[in-house]
C-alpha atoms as a PDB file:
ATOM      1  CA  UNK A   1      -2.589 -36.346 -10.145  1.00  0.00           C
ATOM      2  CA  UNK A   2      -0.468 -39.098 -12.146  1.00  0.00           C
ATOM      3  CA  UNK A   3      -1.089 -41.681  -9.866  1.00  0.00           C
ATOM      4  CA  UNK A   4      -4.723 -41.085  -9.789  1.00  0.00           C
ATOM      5  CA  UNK A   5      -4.661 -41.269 -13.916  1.00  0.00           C
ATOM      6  CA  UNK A   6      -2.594 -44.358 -14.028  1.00  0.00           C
ATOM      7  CA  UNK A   7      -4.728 -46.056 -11.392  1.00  0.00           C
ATOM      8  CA  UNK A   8      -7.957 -44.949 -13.549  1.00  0.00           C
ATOM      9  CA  UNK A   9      -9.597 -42.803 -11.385  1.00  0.00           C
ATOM     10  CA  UNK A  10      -9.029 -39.058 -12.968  1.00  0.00           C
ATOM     11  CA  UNK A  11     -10.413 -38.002 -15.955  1.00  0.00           C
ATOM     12  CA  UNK A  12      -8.903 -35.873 -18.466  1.00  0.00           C
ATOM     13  CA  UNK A  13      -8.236 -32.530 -17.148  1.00  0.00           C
ATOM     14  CA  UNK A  14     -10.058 -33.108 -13.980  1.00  0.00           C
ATOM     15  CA  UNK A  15      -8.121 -32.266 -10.435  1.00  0.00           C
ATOM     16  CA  UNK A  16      -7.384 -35.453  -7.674  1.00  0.00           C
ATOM     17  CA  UNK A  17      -7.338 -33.608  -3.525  1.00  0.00           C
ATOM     18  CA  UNK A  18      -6.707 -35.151  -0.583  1.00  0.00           C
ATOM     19  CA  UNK A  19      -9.705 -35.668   1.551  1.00  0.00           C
ATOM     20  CA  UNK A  20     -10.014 -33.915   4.769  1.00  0.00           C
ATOM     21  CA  UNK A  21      -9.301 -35.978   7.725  1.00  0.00           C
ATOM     22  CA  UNK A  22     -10.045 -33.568  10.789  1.00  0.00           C
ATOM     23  CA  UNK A  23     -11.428 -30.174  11.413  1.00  0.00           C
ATOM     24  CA  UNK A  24     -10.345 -28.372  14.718  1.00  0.00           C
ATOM     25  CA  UNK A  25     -12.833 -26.314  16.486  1.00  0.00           C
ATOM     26  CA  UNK A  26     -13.043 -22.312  17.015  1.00  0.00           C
ATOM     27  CA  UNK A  27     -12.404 -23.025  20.847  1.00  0.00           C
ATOM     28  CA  UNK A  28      -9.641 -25.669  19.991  1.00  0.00           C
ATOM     29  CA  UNK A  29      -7.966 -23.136  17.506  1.00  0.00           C
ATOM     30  CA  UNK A  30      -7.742 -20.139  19.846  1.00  0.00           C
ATOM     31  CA  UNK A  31      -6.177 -22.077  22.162  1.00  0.00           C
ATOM     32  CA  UNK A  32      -3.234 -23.481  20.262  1.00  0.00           C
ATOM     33  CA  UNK A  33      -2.981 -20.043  18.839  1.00  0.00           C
ATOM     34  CA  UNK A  34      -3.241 -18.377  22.555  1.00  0.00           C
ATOM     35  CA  UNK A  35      -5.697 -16.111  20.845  1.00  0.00           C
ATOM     36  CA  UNK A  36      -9.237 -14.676  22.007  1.00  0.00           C
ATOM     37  CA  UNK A  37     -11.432 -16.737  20.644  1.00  0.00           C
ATOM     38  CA  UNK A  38     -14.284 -13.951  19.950  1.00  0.00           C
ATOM     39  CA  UNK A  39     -11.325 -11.987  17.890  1.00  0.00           C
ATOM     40  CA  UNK A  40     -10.861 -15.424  15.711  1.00  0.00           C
ATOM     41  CA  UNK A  41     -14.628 -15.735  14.749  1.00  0.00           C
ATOM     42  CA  UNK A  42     -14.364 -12.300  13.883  1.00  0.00           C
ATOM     43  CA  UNK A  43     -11.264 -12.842  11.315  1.00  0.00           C
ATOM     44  CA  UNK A  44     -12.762 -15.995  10.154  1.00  0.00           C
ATOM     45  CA  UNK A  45     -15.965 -14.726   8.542  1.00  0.00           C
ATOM     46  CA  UNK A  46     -14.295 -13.351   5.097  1.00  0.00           C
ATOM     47  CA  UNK A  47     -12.648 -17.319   5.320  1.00  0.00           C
ATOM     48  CA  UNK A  48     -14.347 -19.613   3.043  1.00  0.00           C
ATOM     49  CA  UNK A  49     -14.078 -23.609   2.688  1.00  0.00           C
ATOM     50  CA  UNK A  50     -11.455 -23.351   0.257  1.00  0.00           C
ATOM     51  CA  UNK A  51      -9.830 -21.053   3.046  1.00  0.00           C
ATOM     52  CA  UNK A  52      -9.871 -24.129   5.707  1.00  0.00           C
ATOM     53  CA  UNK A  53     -13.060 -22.870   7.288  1.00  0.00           C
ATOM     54  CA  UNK A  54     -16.115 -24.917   7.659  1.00  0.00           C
ATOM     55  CA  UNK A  55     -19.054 -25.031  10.253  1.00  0.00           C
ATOM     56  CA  UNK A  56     -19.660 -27.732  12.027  1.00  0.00           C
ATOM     57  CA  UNK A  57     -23.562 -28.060  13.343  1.00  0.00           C
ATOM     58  CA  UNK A  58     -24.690 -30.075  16.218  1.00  0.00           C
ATOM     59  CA  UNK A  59     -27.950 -31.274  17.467  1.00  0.00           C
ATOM     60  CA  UNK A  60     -29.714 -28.378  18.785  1.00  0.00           C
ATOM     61  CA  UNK A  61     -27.136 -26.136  18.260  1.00  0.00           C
ATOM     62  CA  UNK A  62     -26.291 -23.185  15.491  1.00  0.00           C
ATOM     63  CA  UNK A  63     -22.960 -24.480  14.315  1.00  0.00           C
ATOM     64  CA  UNK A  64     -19.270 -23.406  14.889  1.00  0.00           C
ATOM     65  CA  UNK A  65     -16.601 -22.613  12.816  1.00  0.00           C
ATOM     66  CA  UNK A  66     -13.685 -25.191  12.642  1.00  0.00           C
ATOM     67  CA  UNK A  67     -10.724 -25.396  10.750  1.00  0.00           C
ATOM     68  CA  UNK A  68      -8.425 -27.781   8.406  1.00  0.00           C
ATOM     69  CA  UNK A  69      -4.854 -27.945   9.236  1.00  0.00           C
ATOM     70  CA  UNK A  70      -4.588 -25.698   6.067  1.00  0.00           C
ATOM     71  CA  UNK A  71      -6.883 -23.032   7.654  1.00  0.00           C
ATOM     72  CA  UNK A  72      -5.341 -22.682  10.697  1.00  0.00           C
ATOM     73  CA  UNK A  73      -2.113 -21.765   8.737  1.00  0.00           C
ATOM     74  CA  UNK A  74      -4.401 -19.144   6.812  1.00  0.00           C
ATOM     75  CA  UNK A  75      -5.498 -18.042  10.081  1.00  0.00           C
ATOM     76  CA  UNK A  76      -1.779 -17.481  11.311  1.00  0.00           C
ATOM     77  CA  UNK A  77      -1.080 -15.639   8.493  1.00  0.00           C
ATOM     78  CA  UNK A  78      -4.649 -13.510   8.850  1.00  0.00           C
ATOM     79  CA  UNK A  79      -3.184 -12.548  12.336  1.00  0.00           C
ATOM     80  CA  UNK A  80      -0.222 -11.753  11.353  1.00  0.00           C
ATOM     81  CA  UNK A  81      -1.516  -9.367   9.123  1.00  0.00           C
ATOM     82  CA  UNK A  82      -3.573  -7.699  11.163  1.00  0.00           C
ATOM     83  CA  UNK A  83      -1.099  -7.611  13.871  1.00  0.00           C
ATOM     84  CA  UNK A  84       1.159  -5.992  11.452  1.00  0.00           C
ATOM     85  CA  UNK A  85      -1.725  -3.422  10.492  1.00  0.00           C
ATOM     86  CA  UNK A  86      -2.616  -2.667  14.123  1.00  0.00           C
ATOM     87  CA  UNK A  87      -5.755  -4.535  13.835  1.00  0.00           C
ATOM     88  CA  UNK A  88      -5.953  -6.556  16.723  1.00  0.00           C
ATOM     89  CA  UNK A  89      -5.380  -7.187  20.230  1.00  0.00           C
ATOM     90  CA  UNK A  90      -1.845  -7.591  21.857  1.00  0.00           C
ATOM     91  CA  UNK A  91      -0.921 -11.639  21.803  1.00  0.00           C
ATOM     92  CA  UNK A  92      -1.868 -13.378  25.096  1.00  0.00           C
ATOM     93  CA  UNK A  93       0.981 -15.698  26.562  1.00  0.00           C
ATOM     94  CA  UNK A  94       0.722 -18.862  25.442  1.00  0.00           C
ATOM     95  CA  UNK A  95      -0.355 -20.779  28.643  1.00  0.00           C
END
């Protein structure tokens, strides 16, 4: 946020974020997490775009969820609950 103020671009009491570069699909996610993807949709719909989670539409399509590099760290952690609560499926292998 001091950079941003020296270089004249903040204004008093106002907050500078990084930009978000990529989003990584539902499909893309459950893979790298060997997760079922249907049991990922279902933890992601309390996530919000603060979260990580945003959908991404397409023509003729209803939209997906995907997720910033920050919410697939929220969604590790989400798991990790609910693994820890007996919430969810037994872990796949990763492949």
């Amino acid at each position: 946020m001091e950079l941003a103020a020296k270089l004249g671009r903040a204004q008093p009491g106002s907050l500078t974020m990084a930009a978000i570069s990529a989003v990584f699909t539902i499909g893309y996610v459950a893979n790298l997490l060997g997760e079922d993807e249907n049991w990922i949709f279902d933890l992601s719909i309390d996530m919000f775009p603060e979260d990580g989670c945003l959908w991404v539409y397409g023509v003729g399509e209803d939209g997906v969820p995907a997720f910033t590099r920050d919410g697939i760290e929220n969604l590790r952690q989400i798991i990790a609950d609910a693994r820890a609560a007996d919430r969810g499926p037994p872990a796949k292998p990763p492949k």
